[in-house]
ModelCIF file with pLDDT and N, C-alpha, C, O atoms, coordinates in Angstrom:
data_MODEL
#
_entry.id   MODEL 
#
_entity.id                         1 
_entity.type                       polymer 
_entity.pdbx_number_of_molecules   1 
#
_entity_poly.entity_id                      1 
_entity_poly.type                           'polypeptide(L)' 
_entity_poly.nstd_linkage                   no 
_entity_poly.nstd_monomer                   no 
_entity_poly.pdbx_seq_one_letter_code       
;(UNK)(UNK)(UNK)(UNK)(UNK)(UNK)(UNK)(UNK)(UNK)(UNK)(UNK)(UNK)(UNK)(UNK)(UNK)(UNK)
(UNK)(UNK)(UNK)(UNK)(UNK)(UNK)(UNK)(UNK)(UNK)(UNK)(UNK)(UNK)(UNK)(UNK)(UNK)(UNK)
(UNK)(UNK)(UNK)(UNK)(UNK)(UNK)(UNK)(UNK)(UNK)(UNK)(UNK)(UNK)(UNK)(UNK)(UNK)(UNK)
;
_entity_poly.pdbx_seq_one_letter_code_can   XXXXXXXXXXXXXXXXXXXXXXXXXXXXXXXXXXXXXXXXXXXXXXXX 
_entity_poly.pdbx_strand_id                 A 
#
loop_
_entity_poly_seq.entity_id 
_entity_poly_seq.num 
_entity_poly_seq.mon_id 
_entity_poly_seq.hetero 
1 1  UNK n 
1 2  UNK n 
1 3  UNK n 
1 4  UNK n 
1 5  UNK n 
1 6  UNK n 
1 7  UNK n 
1 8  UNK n 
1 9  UNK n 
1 10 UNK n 
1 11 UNK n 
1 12 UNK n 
1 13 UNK n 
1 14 UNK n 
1 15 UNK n 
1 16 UNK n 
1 17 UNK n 
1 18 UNK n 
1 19 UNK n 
1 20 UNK n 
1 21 UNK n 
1 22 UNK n 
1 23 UNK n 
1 24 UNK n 
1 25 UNK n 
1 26 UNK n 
1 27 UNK n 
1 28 UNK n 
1 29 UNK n 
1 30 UNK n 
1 31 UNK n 
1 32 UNK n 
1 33 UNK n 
1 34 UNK n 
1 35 UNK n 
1 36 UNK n 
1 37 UNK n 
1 38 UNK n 
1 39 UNK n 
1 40 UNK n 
1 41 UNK n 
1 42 UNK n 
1 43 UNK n 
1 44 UNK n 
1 45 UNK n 
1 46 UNK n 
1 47 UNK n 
1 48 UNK n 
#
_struct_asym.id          A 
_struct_asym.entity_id   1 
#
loop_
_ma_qa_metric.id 
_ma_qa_metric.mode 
_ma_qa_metric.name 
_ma_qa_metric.software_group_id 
_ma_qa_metric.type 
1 global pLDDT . pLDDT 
2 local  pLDDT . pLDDT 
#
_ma_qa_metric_global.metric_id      1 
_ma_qa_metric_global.metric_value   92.67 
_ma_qa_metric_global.model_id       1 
_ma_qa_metric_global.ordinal_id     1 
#
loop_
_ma_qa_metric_local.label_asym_id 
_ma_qa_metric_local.label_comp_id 
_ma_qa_metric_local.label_seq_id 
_ma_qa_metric_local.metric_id 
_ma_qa_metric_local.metric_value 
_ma_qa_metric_local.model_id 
_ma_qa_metric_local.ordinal_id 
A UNK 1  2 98.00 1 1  
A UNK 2  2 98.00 1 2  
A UNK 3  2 98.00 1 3  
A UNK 4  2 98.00 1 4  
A UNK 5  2 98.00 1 5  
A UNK 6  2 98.00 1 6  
A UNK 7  2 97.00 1 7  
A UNK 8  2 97.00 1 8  
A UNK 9  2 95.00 1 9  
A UNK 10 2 92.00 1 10 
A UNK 11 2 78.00 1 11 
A UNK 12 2 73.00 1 12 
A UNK 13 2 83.00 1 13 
A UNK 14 2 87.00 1 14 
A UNK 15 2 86.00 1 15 
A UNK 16 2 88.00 1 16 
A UNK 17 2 92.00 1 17 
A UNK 18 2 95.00 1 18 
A UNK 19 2 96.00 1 19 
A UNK 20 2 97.00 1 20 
A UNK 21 2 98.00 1 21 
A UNK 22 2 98.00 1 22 
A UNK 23 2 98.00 1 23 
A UNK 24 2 98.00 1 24 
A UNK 25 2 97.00 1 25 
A UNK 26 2 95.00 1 26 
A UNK 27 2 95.00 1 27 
A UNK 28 2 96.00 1 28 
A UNK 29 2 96.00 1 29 
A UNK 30 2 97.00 1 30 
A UNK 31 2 97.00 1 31 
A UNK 32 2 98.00 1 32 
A UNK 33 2 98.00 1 33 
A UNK 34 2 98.00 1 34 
A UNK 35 2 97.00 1 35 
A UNK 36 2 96.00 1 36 
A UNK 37 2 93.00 1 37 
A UNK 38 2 88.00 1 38 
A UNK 39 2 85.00 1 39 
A UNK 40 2 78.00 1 40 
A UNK 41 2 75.00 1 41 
A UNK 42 2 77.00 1 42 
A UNK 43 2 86.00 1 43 
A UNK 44 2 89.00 1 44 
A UNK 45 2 93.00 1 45 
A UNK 46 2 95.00 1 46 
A UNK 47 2 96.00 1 47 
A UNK 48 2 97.00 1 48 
#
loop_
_atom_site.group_PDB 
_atom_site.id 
_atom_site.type_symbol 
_atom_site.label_atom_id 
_atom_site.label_alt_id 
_atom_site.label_comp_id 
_atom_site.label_asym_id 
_atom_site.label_entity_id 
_atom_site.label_seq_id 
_atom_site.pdbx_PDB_ins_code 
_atom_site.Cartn_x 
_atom_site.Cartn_y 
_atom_site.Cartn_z 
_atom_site.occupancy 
_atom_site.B_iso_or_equiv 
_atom_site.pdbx_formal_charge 
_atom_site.auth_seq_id 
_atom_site.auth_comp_id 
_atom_site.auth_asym_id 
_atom_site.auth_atom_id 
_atom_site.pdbx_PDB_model_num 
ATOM 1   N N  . UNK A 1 1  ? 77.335 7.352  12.683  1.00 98.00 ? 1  UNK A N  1 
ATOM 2   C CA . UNK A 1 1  ? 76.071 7.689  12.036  1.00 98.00 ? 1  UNK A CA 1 
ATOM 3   C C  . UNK A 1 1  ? 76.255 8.594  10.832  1.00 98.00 ? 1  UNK A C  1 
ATOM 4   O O  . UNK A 1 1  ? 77.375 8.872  10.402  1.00 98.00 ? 1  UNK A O  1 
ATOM 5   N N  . UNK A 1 2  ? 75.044 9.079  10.257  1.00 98.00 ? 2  UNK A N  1 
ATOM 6   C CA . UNK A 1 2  ? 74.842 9.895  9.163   1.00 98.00 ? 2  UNK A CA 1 
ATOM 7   C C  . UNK A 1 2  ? 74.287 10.727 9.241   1.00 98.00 ? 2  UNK A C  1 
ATOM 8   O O  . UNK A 1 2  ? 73.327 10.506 9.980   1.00 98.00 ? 2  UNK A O  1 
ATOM 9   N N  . UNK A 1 3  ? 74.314 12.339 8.637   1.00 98.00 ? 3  UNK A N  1 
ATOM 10  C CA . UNK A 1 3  ? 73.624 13.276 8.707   1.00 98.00 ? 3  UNK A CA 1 
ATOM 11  C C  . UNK A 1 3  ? 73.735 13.523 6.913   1.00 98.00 ? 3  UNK A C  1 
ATOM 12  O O  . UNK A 1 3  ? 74.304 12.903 6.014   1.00 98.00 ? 3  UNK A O  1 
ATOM 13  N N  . UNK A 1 4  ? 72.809 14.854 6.963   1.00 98.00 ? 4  UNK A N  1 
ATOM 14  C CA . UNK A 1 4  ? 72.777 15.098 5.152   1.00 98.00 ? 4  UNK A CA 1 
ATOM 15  C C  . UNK A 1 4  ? 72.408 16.738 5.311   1.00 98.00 ? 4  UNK A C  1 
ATOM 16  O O  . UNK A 1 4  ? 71.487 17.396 5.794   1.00 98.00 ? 4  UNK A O  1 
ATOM 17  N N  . UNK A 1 5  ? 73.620 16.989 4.647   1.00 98.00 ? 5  UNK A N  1 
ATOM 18  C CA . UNK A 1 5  ? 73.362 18.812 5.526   1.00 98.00 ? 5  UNK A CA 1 
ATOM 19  C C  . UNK A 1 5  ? 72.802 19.418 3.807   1.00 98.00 ? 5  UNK A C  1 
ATOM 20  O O  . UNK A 1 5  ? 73.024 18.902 2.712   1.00 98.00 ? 5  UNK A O  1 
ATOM 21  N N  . UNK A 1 6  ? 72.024 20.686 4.152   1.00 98.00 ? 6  UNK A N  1 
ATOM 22  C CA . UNK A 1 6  ? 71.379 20.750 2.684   1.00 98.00 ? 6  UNK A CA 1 
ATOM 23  C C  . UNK A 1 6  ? 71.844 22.508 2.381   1.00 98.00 ? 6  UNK A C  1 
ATOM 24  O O  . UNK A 1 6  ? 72.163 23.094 3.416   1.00 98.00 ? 6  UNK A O  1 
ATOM 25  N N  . UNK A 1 7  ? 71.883 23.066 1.525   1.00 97.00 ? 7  UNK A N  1 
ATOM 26  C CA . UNK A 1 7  ? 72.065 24.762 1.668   1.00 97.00 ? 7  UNK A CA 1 
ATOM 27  C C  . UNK A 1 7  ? 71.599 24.935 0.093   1.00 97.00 ? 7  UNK A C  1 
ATOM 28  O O  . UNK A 1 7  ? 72.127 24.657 -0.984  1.00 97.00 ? 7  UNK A O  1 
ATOM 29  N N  . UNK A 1 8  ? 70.217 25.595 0.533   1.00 97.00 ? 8  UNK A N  1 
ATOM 30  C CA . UNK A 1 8  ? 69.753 26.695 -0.207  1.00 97.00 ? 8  UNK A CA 1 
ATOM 31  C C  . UNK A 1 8  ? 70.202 27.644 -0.899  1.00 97.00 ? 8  UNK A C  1 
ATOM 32  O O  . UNK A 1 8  ? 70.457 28.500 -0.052  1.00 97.00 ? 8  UNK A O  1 
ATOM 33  N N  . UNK A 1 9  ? 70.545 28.177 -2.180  1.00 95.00 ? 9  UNK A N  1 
ATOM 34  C CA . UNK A 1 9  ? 70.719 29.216 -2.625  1.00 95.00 ? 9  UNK A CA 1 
ATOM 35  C C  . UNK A 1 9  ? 69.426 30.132 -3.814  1.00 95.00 ? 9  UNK A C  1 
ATOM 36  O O  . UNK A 1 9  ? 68.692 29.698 -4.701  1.00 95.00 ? 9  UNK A O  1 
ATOM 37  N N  . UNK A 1 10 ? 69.645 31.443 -3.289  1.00 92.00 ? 10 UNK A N  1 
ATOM 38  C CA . UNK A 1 10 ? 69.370 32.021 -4.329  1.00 92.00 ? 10 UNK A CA 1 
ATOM 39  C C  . UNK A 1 10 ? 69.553 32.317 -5.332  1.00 92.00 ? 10 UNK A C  1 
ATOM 40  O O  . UNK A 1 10 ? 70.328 31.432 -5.696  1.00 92.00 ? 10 UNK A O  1 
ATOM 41  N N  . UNK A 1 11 ? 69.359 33.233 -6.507  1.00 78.00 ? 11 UNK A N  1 
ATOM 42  C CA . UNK A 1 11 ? 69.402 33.656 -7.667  1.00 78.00 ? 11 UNK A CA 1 
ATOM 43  C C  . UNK A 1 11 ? 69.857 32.981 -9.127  1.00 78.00 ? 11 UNK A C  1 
ATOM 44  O O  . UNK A 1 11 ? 70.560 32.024 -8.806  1.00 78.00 ? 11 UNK A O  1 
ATOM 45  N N  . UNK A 1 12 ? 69.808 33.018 -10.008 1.00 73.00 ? 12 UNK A N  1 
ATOM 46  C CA . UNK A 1 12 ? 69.393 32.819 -11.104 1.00 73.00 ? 12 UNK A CA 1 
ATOM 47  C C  . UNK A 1 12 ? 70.890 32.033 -11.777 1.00 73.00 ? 12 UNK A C  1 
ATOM 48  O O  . UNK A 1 12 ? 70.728 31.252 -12.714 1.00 73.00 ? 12 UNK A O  1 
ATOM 49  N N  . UNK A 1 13 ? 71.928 32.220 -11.389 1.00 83.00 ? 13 UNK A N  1 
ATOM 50  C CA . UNK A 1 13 ? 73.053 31.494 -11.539 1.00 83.00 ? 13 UNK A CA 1 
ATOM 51  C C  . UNK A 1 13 ? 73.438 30.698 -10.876 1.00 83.00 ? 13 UNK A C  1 
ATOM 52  O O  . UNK A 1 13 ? 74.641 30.444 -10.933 1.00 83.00 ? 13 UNK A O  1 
ATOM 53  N N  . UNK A 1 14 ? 72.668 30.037 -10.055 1.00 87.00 ? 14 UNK A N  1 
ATOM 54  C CA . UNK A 1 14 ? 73.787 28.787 -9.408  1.00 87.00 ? 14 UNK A CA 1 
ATOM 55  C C  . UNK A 1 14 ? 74.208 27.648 -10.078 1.00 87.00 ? 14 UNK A C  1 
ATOM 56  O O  . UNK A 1 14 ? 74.726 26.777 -9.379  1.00 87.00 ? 14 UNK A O  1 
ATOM 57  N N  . UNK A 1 15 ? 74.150 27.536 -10.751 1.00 86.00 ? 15 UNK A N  1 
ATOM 58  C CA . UNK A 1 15 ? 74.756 26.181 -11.842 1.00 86.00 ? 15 UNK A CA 1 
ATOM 59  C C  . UNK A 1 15 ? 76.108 26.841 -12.076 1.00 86.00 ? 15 UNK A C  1 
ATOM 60  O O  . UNK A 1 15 ? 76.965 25.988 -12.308 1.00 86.00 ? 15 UNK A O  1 
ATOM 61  N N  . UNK A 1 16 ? 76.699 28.428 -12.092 1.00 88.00 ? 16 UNK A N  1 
ATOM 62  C CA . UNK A 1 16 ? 77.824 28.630 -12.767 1.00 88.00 ? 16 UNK A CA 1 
ATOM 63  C C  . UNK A 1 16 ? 79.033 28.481 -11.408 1.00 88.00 ? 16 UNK A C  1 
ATOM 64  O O  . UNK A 1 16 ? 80.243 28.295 -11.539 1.00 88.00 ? 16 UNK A O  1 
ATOM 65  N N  . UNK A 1 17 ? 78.159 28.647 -9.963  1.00 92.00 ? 17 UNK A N  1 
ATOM 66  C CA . UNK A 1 17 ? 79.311 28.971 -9.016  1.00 92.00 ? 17 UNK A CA 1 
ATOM 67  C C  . UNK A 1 17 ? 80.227 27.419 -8.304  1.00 92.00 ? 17 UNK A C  1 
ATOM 68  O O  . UNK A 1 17 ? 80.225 26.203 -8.496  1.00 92.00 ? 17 UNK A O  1 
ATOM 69  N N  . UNK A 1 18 ? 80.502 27.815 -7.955  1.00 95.00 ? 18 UNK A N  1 
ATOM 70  C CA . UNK A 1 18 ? 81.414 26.968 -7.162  1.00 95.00 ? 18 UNK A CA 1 
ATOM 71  C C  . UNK A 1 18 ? 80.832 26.631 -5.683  1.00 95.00 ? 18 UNK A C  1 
ATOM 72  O O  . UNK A 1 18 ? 81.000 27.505 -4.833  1.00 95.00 ? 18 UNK A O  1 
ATOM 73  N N  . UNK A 1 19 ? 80.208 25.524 -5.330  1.00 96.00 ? 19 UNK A N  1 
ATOM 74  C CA . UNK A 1 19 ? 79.992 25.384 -3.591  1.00 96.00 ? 19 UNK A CA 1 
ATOM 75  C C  . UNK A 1 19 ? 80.305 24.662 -3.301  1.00 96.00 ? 19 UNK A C  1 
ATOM 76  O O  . UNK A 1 19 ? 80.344 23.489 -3.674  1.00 96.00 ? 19 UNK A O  1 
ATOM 77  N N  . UNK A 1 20 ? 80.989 25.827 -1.639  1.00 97.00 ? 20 UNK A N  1 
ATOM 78  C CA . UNK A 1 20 ? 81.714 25.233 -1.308  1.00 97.00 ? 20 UNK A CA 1 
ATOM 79  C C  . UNK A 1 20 ? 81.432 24.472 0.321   1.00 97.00 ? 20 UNK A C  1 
ATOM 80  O O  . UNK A 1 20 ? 80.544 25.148 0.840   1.00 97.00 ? 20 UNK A O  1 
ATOM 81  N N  . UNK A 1 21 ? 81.790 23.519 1.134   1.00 98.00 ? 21 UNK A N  1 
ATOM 82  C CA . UNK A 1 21 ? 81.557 23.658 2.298   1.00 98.00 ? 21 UNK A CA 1 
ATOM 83  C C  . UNK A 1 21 ? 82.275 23.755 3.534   1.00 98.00 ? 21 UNK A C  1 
ATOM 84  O O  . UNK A 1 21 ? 82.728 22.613 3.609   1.00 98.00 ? 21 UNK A O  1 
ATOM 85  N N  . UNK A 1 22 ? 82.578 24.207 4.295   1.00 98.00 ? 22 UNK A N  1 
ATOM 86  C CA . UNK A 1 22 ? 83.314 24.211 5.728   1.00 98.00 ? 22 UNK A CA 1 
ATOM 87  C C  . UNK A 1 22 ? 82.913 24.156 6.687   1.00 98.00 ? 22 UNK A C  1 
ATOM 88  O O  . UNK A 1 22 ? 81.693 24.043 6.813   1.00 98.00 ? 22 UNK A O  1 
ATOM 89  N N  . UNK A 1 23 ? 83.694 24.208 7.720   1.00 98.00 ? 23 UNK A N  1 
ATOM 90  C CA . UNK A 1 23 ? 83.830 24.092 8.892   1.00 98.00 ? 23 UNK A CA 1 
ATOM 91  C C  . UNK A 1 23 ? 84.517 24.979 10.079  1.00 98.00 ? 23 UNK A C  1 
ATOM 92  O O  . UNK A 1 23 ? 85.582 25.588 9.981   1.00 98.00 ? 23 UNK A O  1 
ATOM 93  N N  . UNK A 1 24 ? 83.717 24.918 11.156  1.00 98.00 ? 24 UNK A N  1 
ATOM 94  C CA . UNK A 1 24 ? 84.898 25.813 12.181  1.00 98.00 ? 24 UNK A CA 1 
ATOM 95  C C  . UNK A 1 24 ? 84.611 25.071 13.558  1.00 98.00 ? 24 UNK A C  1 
ATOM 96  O O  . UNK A 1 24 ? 83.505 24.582 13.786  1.00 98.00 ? 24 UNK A O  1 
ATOM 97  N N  . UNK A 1 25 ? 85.662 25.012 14.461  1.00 97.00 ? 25 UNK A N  1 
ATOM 98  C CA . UNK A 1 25 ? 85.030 24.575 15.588  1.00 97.00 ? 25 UNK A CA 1 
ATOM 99  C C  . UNK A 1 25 ? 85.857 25.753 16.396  1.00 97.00 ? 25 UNK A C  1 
ATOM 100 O O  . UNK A 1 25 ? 86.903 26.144 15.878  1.00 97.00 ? 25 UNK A O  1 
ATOM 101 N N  . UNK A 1 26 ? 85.421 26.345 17.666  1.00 95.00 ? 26 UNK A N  1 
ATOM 102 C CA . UNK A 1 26 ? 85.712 27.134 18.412  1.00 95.00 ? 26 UNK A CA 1 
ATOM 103 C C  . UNK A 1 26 ? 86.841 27.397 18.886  1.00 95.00 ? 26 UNK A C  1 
ATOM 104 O O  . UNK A 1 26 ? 87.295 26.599 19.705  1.00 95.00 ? 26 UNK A O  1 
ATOM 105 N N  . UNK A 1 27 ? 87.835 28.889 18.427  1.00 95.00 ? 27 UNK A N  1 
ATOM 106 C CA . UNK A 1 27 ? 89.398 29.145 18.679  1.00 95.00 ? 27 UNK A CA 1 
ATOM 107 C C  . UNK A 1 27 ? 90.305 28.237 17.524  1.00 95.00 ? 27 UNK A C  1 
ATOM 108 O O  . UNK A 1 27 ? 91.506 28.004 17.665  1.00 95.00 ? 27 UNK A O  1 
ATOM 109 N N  . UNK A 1 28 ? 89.440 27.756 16.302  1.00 96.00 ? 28 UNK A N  1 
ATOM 110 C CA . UNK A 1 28 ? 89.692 27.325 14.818  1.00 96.00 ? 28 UNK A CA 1 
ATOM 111 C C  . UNK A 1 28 ? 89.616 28.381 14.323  1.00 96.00 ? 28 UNK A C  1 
ATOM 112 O O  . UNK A 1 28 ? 88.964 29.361 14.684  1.00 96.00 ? 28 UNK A O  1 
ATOM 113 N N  . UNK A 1 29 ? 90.569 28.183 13.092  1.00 96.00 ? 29 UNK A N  1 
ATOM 114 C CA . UNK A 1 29 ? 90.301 28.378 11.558  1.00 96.00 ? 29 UNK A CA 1 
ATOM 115 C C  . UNK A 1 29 ? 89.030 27.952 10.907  1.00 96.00 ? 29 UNK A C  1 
ATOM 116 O O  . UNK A 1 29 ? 88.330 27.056 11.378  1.00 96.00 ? 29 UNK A O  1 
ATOM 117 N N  . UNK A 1 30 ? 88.809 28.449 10.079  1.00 97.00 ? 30 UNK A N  1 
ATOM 118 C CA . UNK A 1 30 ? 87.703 27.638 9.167   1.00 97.00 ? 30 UNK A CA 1 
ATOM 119 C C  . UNK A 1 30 ? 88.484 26.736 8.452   1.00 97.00 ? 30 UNK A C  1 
ATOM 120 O O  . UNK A 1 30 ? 89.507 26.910 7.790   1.00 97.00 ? 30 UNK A O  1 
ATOM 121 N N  . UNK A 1 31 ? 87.546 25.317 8.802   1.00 97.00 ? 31 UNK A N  1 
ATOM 122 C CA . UNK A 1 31 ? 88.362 24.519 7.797   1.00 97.00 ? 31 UNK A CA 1 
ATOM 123 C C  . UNK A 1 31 ? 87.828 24.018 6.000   1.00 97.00 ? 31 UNK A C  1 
ATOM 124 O O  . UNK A 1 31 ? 86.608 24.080 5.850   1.00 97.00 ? 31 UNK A O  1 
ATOM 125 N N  . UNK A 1 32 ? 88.374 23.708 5.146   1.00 98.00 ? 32 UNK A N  1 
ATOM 126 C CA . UNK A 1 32 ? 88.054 23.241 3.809   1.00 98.00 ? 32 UNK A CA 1 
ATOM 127 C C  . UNK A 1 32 ? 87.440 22.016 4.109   1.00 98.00 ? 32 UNK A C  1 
ATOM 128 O O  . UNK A 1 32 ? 88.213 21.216 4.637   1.00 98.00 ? 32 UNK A O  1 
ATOM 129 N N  . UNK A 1 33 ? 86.174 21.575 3.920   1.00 98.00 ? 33 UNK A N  1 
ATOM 130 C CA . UNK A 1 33 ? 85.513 20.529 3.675   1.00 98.00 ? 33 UNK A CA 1 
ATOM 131 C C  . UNK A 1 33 ? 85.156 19.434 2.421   1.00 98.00 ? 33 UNK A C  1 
ATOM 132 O O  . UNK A 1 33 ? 85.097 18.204 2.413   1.00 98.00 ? 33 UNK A O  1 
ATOM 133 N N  . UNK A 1 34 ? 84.967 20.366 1.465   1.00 98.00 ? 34 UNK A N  1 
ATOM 134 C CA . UNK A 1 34 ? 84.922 19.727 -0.429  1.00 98.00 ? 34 UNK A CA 1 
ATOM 135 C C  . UNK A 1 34 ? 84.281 20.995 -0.584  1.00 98.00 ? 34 UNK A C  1 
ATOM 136 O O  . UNK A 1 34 ? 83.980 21.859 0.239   1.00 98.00 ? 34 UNK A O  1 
ATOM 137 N N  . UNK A 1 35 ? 84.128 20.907 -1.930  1.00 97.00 ? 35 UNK A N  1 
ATOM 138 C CA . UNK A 1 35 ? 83.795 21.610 -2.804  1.00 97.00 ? 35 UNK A CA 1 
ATOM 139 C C  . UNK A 1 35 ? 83.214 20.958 -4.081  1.00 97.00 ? 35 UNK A C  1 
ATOM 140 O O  . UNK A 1 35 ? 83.300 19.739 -4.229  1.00 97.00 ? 35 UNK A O  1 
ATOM 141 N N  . UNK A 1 36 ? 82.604 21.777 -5.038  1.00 96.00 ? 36 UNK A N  1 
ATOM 142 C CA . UNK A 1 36 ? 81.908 20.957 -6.245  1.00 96.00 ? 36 UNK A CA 1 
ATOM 143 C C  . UNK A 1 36 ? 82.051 22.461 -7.370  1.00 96.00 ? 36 UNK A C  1 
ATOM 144 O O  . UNK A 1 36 ? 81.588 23.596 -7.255  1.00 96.00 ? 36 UNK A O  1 
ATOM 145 N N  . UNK A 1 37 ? 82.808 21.889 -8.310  1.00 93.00 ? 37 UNK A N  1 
ATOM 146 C CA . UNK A 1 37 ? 82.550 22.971 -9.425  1.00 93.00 ? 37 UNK A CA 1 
ATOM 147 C C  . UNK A 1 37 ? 82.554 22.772 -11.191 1.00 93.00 ? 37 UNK A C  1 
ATOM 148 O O  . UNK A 1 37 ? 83.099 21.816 -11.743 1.00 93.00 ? 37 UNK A O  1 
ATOM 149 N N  . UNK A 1 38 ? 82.056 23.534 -11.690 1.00 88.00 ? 38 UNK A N  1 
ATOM 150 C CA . UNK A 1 38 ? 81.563 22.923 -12.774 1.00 88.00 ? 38 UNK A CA 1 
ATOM 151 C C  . UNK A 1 38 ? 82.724 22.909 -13.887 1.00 88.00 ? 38 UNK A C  1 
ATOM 152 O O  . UNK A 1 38 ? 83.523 23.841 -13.970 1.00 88.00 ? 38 UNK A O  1 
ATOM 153 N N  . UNK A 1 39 ? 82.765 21.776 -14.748 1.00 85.00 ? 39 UNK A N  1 
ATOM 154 C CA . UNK A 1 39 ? 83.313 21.482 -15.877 1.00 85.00 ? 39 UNK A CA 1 
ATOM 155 C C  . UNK A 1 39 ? 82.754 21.947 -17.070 1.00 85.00 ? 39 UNK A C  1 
ATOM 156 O O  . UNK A 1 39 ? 81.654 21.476 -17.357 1.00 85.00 ? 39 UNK A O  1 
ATOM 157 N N  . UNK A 1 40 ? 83.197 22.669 -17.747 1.00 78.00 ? 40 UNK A N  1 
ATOM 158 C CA . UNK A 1 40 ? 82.204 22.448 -19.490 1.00 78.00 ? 40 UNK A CA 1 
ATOM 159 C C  . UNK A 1 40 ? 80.883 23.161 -19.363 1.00 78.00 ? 40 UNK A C  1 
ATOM 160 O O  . UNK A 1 40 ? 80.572 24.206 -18.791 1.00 78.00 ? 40 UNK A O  1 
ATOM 161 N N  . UNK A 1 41 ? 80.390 22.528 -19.872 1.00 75.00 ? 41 UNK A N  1 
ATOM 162 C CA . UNK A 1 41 ? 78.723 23.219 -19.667 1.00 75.00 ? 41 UNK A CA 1 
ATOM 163 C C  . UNK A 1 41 ? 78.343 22.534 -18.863 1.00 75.00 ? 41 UNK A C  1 
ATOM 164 O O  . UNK A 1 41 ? 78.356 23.109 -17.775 1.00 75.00 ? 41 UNK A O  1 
ATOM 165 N N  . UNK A 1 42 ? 77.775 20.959 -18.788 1.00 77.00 ? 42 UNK A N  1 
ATOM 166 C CA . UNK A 1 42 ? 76.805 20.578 -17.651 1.00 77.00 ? 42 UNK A CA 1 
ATOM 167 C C  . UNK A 1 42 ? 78.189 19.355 -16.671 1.00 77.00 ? 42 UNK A C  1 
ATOM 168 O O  . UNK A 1 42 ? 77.552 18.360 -16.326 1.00 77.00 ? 42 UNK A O  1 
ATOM 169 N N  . UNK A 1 43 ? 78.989 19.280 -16.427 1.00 86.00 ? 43 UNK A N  1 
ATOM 170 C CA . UNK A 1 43 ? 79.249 18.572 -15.833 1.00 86.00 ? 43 UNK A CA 1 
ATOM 171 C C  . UNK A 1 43 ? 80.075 19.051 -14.831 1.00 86.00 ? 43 UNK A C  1 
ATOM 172 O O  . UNK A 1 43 ? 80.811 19.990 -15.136 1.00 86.00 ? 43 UNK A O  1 
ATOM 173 N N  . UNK A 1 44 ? 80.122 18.573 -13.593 1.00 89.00 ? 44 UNK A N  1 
ATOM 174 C CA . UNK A 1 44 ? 80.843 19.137 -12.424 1.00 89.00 ? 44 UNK A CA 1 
ATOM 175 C C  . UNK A 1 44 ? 81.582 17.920 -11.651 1.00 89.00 ? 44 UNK A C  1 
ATOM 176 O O  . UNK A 1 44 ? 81.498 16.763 -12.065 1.00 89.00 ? 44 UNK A O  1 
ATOM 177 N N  . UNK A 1 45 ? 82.278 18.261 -10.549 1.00 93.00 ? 45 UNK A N  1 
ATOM 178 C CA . UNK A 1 45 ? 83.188 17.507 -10.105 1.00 93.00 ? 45 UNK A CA 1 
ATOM 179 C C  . UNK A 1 45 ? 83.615 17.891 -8.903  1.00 93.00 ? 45 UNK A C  1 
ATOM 180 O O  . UNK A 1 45 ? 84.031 19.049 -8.903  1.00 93.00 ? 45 UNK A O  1 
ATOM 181 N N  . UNK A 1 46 ? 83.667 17.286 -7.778  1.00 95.00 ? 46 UNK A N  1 
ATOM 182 C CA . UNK A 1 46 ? 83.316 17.066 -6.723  1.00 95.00 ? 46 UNK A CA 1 
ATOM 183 C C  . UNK A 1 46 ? 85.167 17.011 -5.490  1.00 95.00 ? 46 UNK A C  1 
ATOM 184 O O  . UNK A 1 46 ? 85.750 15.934 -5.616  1.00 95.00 ? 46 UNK A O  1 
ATOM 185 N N  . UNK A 1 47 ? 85.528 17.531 -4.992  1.00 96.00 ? 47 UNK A N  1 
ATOM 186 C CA . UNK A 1 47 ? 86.973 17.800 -4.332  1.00 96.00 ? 47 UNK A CA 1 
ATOM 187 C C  . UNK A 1 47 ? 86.721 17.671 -3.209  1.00 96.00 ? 47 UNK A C  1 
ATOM 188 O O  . UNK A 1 47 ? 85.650 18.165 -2.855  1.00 96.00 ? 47 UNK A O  1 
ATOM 189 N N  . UNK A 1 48 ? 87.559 16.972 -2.161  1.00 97.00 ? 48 UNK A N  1 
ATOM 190 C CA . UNK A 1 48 ? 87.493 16.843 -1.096  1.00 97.00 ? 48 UNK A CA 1 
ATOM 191 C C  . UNK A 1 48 ? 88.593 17.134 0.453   1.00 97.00 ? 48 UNK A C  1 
ATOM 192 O O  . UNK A 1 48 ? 88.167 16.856 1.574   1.00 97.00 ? 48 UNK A O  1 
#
C-alpha cells in the first residue's frame, strides 16, 4: 500500500533549508530516509 506523510513547518525561510526525513524503529539508530535541498534560487533536488 501507500501512505503520504506531510510535515508542517514554520517561519519565514523554509524555501532556504534542507528537509530532511527519517526514521527509527525501537533499539535503532535513526535512519536516513531522503532528503530535498535547494539548487540556485528556485530549484531543488530530491536524495534518497
Amino acid at each position: 500500500g501507500s501512505l503520504r506523510l506531510s510535515c508542517a513547518a514554520s517561519g519565514r525561510t523554509f524555501s532556504t533549508y534542507t528537509m530532511g526525513w527519517f526514521r527509527q524503529v525501537p533499539g535503532k539508530e535513526r535512519e536516513f530516509v531522503g532528503a530535498i535541498s535547494r539548487i540556485g534560487s528556485y530549484a531543488f533536488y530530491a536524495y534518497y
